[in-house]
N, C-alpha and C. Protein backbone atom coordinates (compact mmCIF):
# COMPACT_ATOMS: atom_id res chain seq x y z
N UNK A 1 -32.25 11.80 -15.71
CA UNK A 1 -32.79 10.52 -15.32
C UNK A 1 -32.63 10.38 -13.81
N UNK A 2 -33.98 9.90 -13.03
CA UNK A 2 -33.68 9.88 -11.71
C UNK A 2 -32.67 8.82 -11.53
N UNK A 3 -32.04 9.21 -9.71
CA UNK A 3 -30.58 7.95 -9.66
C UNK A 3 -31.67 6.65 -9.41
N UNK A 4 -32.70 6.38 -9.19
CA UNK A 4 -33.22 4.98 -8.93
C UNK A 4 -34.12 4.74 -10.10
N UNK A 5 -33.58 5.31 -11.41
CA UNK A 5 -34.23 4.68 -12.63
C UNK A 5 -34.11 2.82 -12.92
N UNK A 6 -34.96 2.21 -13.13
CA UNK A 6 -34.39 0.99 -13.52
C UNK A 6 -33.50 0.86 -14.37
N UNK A 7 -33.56 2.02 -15.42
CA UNK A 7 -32.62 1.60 -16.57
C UNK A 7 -31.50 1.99 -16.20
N UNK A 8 -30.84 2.77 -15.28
CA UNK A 8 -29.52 3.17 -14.56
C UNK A 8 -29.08 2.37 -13.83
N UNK A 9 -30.06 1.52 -12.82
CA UNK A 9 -29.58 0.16 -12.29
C UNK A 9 -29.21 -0.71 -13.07
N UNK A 10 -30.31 -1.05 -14.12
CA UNK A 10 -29.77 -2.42 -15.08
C UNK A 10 -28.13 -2.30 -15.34
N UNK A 11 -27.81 -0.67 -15.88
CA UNK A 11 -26.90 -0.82 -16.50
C UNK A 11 -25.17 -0.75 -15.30
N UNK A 12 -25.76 0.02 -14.02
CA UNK A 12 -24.49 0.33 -13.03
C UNK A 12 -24.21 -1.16 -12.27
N UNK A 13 -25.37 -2.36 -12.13
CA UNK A 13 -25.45 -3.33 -11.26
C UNK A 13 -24.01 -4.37 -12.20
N UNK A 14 -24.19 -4.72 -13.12
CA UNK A 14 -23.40 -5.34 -13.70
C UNK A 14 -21.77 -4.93 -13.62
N UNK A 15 -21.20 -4.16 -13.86
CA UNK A 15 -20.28 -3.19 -13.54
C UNK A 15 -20.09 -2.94 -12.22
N UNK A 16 -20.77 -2.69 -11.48
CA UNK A 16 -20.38 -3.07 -9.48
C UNK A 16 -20.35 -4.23 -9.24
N UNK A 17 -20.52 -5.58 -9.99
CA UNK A 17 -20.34 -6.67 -9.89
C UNK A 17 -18.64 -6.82 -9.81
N UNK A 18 -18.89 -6.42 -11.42
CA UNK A 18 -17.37 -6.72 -11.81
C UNK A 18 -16.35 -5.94 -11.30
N UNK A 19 -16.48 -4.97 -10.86
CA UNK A 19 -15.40 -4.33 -10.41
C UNK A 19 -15.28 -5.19 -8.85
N UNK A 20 -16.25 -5.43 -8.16
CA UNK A 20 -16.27 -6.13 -7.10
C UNK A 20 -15.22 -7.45 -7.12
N UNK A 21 -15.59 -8.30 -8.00
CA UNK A 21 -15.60 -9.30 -7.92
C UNK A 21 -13.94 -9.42 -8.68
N UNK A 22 -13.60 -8.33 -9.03
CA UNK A 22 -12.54 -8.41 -9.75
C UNK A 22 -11.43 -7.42 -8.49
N UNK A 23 -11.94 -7.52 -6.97
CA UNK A 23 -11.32 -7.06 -6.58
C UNK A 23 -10.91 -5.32 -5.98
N UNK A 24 -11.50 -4.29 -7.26
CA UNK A 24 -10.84 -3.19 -6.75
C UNK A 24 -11.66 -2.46 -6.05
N UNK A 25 -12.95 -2.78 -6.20
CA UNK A 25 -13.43 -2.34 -4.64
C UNK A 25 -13.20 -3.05 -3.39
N UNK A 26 -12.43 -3.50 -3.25
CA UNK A 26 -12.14 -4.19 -1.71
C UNK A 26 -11.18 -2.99 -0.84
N UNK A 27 -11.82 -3.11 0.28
CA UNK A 27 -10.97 -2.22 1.23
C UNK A 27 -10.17 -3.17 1.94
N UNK A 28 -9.52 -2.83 2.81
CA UNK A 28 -7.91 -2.94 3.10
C UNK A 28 -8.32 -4.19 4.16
N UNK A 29 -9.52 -4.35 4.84
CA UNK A 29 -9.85 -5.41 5.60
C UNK A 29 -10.50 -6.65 4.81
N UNK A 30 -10.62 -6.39 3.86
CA UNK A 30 -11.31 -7.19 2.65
C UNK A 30 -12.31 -7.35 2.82
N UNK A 31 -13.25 -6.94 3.26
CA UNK A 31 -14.32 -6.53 3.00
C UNK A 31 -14.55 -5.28 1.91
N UNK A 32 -15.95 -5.78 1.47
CA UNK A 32 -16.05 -4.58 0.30
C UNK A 32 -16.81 -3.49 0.32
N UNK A 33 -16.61 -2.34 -0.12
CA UNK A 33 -16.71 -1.16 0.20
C UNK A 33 -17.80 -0.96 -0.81
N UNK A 34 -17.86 -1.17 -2.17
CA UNK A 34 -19.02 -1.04 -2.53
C UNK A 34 -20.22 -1.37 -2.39
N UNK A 35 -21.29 -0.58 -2.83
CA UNK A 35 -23.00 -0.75 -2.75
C UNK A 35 -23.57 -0.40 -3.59
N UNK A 36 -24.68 -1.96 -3.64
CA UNK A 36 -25.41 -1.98 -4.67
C UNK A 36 -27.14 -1.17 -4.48
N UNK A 37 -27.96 -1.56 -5.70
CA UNK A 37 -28.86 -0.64 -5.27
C UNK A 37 -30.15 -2.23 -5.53
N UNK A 38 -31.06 -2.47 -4.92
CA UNK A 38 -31.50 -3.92 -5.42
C UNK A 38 -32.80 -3.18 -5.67
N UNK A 39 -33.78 -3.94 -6.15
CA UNK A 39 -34.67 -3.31 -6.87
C UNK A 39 -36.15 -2.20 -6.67
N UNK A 40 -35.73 -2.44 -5.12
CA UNK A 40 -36.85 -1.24 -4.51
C UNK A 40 -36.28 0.00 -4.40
N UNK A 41 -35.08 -0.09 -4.55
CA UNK A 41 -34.23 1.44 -4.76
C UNK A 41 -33.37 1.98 -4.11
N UNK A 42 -33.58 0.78 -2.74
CA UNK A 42 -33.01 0.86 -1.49
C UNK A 42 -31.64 0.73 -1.55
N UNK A 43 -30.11 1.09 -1.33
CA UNK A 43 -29.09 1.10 -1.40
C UNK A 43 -28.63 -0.01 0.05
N UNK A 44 -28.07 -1.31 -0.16
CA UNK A 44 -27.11 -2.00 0.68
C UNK A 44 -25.89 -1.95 0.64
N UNK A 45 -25.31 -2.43 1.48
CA UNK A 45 -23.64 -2.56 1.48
C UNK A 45 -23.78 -4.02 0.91
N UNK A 46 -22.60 -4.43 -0.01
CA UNK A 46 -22.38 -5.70 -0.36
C UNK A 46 -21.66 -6.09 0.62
N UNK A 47 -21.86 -7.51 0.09
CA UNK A 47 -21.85 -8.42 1.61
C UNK A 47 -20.38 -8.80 1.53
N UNK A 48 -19.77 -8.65 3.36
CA UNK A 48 -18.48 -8.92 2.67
C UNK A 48 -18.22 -10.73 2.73
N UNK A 49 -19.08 -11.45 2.70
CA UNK A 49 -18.54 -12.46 2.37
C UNK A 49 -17.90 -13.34 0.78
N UNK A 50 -18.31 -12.10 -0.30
CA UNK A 50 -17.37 -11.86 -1.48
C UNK A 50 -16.32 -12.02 -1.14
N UNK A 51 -15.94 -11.02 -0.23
CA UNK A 51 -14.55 -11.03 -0.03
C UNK A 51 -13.72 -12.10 0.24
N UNK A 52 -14.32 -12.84 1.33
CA UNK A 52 -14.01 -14.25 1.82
C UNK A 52 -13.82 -15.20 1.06
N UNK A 53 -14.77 -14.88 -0.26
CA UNK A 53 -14.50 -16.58 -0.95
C UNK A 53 -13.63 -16.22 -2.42
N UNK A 54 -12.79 -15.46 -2.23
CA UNK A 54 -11.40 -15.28 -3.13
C UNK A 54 -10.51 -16.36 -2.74
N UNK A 55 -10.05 -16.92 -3.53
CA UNK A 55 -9.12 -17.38 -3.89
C UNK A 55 -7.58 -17.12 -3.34
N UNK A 56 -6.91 -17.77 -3.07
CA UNK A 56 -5.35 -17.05 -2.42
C UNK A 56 -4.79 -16.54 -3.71
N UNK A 57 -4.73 -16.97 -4.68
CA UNK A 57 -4.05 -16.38 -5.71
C UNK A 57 -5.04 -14.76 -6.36
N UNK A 58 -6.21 -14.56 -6.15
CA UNK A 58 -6.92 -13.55 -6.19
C UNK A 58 -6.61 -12.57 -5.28
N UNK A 59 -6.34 -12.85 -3.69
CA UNK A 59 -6.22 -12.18 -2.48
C UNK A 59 -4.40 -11.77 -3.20
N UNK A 60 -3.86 -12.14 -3.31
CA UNK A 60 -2.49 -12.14 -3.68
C UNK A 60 -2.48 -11.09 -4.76
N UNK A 61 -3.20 -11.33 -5.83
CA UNK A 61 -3.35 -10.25 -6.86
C UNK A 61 -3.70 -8.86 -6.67
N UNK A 62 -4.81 -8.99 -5.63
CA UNK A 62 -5.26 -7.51 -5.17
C UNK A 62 -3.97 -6.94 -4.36
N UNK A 63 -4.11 -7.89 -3.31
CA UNK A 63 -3.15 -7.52 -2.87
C UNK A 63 -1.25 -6.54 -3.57
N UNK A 64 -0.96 -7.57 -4.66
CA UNK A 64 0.10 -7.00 -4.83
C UNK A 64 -0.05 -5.29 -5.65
N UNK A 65 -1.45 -6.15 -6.49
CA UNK A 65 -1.90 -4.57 -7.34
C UNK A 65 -2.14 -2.84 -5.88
N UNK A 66 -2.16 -3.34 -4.63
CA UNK A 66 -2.06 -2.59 -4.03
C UNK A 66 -0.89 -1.77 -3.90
N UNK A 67 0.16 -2.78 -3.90
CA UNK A 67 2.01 -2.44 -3.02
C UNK A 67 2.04 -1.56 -4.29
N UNK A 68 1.80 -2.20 -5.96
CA UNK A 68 1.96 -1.16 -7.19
C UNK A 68 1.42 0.11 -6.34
N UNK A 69 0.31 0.14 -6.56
CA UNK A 69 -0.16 1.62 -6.31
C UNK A 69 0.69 2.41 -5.25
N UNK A 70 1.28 1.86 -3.87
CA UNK A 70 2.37 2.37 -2.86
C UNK A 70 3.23 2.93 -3.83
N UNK A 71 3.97 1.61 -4.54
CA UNK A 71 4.92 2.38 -5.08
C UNK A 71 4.96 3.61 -5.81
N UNK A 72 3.71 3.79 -6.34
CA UNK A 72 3.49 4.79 -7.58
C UNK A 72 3.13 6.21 -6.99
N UNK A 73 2.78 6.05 -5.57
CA UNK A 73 1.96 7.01 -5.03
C UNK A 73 3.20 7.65 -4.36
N UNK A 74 4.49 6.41 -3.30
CA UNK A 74 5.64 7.31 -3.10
C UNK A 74 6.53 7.83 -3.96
N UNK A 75 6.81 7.14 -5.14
CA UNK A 75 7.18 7.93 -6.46
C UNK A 75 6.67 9.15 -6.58
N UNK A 76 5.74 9.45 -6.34
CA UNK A 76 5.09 11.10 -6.87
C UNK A 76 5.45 11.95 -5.90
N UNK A 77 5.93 11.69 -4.71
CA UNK A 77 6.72 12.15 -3.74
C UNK A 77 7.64 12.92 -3.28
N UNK A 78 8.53 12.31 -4.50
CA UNK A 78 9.97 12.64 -5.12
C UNK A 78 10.27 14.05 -5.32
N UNK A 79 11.15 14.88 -4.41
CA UNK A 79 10.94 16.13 -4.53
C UNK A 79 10.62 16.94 -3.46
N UNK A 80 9.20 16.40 -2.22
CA UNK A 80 9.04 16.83 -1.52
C UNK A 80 10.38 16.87 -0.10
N UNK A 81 9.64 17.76 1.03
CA UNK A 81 11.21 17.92 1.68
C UNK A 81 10.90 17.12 2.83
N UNK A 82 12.01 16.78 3.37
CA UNK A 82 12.05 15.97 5.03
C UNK A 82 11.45 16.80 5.72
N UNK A 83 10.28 16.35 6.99
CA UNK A 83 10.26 17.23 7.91
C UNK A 83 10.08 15.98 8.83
N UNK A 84 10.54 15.91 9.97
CA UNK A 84 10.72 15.31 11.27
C UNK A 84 9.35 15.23 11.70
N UNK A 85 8.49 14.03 11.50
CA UNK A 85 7.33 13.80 12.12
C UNK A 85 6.07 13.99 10.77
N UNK A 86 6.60 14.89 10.23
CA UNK A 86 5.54 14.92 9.01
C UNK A 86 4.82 13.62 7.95
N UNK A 87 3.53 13.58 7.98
CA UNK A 87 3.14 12.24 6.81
C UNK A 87 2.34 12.76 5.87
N UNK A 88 2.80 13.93 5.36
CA UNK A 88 2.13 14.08 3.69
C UNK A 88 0.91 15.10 4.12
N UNK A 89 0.33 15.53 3.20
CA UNK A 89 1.26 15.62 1.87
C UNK A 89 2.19 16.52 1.58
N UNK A 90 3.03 16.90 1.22
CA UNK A 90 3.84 17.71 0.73
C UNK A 90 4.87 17.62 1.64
N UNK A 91 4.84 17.05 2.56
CA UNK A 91 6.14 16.89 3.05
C UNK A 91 6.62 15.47 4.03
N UNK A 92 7.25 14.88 4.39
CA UNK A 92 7.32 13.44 4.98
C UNK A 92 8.93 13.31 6.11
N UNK A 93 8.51 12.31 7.25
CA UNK A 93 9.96 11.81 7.69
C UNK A 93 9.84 10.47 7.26
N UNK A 94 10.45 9.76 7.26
CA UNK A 94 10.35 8.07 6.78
C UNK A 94 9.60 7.41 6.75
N UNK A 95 8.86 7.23 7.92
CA UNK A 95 7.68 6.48 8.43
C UNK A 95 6.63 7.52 8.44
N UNK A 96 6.85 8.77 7.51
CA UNK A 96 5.74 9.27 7.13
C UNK A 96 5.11 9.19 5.85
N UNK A 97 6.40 8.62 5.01
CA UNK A 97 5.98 8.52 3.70
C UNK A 97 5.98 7.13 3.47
N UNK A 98 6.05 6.34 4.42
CA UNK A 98 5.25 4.72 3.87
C UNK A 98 4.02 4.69 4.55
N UNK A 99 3.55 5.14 5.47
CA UNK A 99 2.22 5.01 5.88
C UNK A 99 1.51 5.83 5.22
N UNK A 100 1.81 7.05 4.57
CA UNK A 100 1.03 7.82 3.52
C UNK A 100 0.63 6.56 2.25
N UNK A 101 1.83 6.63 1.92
CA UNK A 101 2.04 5.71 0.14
C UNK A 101 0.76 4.75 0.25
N UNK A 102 1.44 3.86 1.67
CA UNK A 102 0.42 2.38 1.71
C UNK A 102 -0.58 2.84 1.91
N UNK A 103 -0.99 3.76 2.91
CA UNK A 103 -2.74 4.02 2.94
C UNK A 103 -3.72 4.72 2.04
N UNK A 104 -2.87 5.48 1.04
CA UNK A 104 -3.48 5.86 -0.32
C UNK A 104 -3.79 4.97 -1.32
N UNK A 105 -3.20 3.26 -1.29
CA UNK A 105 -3.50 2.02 -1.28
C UNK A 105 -4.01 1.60 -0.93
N UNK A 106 -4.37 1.44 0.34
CA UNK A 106 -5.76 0.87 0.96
C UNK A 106 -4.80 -0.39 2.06
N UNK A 107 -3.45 0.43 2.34
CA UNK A 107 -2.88 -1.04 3.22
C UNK A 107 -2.53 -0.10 4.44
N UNK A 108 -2.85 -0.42 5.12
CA UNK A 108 -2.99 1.02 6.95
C UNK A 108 -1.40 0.15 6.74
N UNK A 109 -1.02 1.13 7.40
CA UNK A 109 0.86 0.97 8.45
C UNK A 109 0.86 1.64 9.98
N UNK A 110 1.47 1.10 10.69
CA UNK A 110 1.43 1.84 11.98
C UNK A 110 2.26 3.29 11.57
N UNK A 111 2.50 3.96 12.02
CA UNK A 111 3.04 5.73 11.64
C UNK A 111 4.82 5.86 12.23
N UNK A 112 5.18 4.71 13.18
CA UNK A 112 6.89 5.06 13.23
C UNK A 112 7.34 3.70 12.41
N UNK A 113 8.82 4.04 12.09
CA UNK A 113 9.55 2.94 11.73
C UNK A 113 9.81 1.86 12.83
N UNK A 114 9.97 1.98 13.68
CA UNK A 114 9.83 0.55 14.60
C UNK A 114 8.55 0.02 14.78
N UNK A 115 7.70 0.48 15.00
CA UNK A 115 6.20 -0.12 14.42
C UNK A 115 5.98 -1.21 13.34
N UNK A 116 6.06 -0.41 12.50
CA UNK A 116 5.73 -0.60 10.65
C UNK A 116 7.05 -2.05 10.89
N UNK A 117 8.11 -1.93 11.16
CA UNK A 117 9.08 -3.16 11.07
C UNK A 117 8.37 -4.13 12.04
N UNK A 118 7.76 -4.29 13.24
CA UNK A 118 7.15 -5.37 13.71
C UNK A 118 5.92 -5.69 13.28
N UNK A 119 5.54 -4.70 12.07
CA UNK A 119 4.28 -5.47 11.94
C UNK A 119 4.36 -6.14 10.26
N UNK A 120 5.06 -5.76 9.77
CA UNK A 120 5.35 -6.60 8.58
C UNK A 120 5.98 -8.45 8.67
N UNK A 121 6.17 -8.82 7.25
CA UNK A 121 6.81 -10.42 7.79
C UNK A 121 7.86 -9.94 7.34
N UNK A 122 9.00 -10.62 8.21
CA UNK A 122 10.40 -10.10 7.77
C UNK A 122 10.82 -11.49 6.47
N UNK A 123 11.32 -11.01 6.00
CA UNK A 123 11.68 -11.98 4.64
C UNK A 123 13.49 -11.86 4.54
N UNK A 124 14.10 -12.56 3.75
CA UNK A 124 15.14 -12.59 3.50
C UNK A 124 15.79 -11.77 2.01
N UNK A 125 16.81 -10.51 2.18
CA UNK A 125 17.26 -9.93 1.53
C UNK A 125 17.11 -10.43 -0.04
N UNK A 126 17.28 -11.88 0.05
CA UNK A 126 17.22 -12.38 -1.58
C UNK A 126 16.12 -12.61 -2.35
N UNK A 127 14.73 -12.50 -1.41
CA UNK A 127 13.41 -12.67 -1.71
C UNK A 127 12.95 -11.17 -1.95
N UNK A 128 13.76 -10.04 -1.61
CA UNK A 128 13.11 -8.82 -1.77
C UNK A 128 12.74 -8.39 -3.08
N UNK A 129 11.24 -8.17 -3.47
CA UNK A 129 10.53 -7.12 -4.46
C UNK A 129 10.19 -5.90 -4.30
N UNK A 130 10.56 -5.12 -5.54
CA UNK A 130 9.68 -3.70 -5.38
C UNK A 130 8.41 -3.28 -4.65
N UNK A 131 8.59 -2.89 -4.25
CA UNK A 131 7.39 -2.56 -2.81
C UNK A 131 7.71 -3.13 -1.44
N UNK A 132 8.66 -3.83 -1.28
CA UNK A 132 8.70 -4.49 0.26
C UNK A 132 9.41 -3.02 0.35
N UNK A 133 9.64 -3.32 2.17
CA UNK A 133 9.86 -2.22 3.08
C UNK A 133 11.20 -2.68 3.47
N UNK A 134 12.03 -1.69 3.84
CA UNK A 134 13.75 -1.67 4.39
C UNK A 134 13.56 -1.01 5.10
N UNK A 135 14.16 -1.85 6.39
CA UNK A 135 14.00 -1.74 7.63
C UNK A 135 15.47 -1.80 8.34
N UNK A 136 16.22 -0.29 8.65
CA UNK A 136 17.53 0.43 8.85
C UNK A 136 17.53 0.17 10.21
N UNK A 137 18.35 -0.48 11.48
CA UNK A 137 18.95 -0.73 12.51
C UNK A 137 19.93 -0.35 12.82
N UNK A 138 20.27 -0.14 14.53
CA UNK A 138 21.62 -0.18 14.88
C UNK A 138 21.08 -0.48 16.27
N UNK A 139 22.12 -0.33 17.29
CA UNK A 139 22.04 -1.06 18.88
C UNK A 139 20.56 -0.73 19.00
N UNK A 140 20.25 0.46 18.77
CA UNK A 140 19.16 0.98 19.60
C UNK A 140 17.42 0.52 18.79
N UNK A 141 17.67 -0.42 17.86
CA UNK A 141 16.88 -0.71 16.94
C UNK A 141 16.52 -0.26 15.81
N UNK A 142 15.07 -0.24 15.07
CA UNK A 142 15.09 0.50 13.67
C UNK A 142 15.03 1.93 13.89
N UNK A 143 15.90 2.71 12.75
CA UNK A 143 16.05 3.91 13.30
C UNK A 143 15.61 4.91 11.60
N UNK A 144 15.24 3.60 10.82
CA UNK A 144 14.66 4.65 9.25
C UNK A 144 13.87 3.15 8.45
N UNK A 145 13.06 3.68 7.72
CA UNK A 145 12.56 2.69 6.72
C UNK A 145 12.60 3.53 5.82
N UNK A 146 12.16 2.50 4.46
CA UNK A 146 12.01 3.28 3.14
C UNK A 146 11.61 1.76 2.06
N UNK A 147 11.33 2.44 0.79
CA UNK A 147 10.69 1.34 0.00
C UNK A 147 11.53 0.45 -0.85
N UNK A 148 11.69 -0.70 -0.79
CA UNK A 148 12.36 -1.11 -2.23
C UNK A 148 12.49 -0.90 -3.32
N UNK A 149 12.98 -0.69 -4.21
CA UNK A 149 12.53 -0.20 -5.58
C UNK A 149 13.47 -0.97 -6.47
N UNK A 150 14.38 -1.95 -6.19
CA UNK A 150 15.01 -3.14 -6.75
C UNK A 150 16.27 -2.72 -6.91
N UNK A 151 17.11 -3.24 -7.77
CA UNK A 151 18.17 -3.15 -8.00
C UNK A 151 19.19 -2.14 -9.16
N UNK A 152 20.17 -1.01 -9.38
CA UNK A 152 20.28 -0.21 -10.57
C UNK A 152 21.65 -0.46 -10.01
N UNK A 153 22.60 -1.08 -11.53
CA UNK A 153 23.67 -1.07 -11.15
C UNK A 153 24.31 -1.96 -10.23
N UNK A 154 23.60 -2.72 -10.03
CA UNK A 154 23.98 -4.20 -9.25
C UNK A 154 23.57 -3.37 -7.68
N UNK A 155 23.13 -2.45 -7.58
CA UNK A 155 23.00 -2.00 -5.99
C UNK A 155 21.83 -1.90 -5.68
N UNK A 156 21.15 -2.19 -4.42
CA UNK A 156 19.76 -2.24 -4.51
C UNK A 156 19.74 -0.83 -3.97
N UNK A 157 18.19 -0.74 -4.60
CA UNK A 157 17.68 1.16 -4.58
C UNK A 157 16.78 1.25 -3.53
N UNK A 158 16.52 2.49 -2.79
CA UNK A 158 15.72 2.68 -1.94
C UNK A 158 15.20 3.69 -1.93
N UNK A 159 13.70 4.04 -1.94
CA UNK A 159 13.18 5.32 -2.17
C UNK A 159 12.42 5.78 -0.53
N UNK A 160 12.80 6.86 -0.28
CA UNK A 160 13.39 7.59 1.15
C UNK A 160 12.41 8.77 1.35
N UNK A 161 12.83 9.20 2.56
CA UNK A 161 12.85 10.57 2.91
C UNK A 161 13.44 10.64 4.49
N UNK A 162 15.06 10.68 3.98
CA UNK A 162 15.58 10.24 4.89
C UNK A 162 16.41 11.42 6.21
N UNK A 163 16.36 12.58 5.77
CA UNK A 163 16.68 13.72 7.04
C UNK A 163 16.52 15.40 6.00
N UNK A 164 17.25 16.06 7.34
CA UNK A 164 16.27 17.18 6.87
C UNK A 164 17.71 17.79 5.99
N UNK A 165 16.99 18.31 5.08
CA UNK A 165 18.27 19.38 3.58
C UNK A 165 17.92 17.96 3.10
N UNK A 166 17.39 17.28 2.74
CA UNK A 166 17.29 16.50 1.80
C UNK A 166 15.85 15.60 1.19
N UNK A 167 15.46 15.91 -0.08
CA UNK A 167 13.91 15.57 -0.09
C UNK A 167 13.74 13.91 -0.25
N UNK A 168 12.49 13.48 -0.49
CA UNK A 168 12.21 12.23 -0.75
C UNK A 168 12.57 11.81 -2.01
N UNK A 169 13.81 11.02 -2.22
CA UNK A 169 14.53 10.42 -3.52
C UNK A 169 14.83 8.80 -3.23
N UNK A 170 15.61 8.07 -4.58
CA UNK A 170 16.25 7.03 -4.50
C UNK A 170 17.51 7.28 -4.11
N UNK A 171 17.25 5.87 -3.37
CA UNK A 171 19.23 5.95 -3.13
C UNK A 171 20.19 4.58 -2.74
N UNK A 172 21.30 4.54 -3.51
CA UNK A 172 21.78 3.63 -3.48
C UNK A 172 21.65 3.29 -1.81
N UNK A 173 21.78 1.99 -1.05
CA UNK A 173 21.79 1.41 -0.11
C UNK A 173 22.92 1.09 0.39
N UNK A 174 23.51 2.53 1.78
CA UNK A 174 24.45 2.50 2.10
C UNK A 174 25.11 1.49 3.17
N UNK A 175 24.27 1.05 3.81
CA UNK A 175 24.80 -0.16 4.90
C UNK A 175 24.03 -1.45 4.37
N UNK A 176 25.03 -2.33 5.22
CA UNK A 176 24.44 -3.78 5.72
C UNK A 176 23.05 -3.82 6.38
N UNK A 177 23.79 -2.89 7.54
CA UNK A 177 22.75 -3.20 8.40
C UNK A 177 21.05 -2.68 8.59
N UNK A 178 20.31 -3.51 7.68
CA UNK A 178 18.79 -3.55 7.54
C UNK A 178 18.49 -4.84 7.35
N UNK A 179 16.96 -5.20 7.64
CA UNK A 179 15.87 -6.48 7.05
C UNK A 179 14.99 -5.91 6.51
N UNK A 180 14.04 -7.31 5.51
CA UNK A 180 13.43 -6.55 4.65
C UNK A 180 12.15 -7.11 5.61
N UNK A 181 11.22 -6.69 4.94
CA UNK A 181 9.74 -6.80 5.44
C UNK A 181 8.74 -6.84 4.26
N UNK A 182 7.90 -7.33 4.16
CA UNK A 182 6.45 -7.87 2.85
C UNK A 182 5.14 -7.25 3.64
N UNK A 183 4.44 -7.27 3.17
CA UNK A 183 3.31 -6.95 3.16
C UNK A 183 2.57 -7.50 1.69
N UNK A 184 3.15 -8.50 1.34
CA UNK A 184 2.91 -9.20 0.48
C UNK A 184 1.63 -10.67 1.25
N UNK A 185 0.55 -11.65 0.51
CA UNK A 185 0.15 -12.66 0.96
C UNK A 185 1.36 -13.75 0.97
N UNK A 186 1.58 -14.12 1.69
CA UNK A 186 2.24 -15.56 1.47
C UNK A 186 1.20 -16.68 1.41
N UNK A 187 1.88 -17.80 0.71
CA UNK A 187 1.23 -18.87 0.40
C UNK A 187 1.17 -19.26 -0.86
């Protein structure tokens, strides 16, 4: 069947609606990435003013269904080895494996850990969810990030790739001294 059959439109137009409109075609600026085909055969970009008229609790949803996918994507991680400067695949330094995770999500990160910490909202330790970012300090400023992954054992967990002889794992959270950061919507 040719691709500009009517009966292939009737049936793909409805279904690029919904996936649209339900969000998972939205790219990371919210604007939407999918295109439809309208009836001369001609292929447009949908308009991103879809995007615009979501809802905060919709923008919030995509949104968080994104940080899931981070998490799931640096989870698969697990295993690979430290390399100093490296961002995937197969191998990561800190701020190589959250700007990988998030952008295989569709959420860009700047590429060092002092970056990625000024550009997030910093939040308070007691508000932290799975997927926010930990953000490791000392005099000289942030000096490691890594992902939340909540609490085991009353200790909160952190999934890493934190120096070299050692791959990207969880790990209990050895200092005080960090803030957290969202990339979550507020509101």
């Amino acid at each position: 069947m040719p691709s500009n059959s009517p009966r292939l439109r009737a049936l793909a137009l409805p279904l690029i609606g919904a996936l649209i409109s339900s969000g998972l075609l939205l790219g990371t600026a919210g604007t939407s990435t999918a295109a439809s085909a309208p009836a001369n055969g001609t292929t447009v970009a949908a308009s991103p003013i879809a995007a615009k008229n979501l809802t905060l609790q919709q923008r919030k949803k995509i949104r968080n269904n994104k940080i899931d996918r981070a998490v799931r994507v640096a989870r698969n991680q697990i295993g690979d080895p430290y390399v100093y400067g490296a961002a995937g695949p197969g191998a990561f330094d800190c701020s190589g494996l959250t700007s990988f995770a998030f952008g295989k999500a569709g959420i860009s990160l700047p590429r060092s850990s002092d970056a990625q910490g000024a550009h997030v909202n910093r939040i308070a330790k007691s508000r932290m969810k799975r997927g926010d970012l930990m953000f490791f300090y000392s005099g000289g400023g942030v000096y490691h990030v890594g992902i939340y992954m909540g609490r085991r054992n009353g200790d909160r967990v952190i999934l890493h790739s934190s120096q070299s002889g050692r791959p990207v794992q969880k790990d209990p959270v050895w200092t005080s001294s960090w803030y957290g950061g969202t990339l979550r919507i507020r509101g």
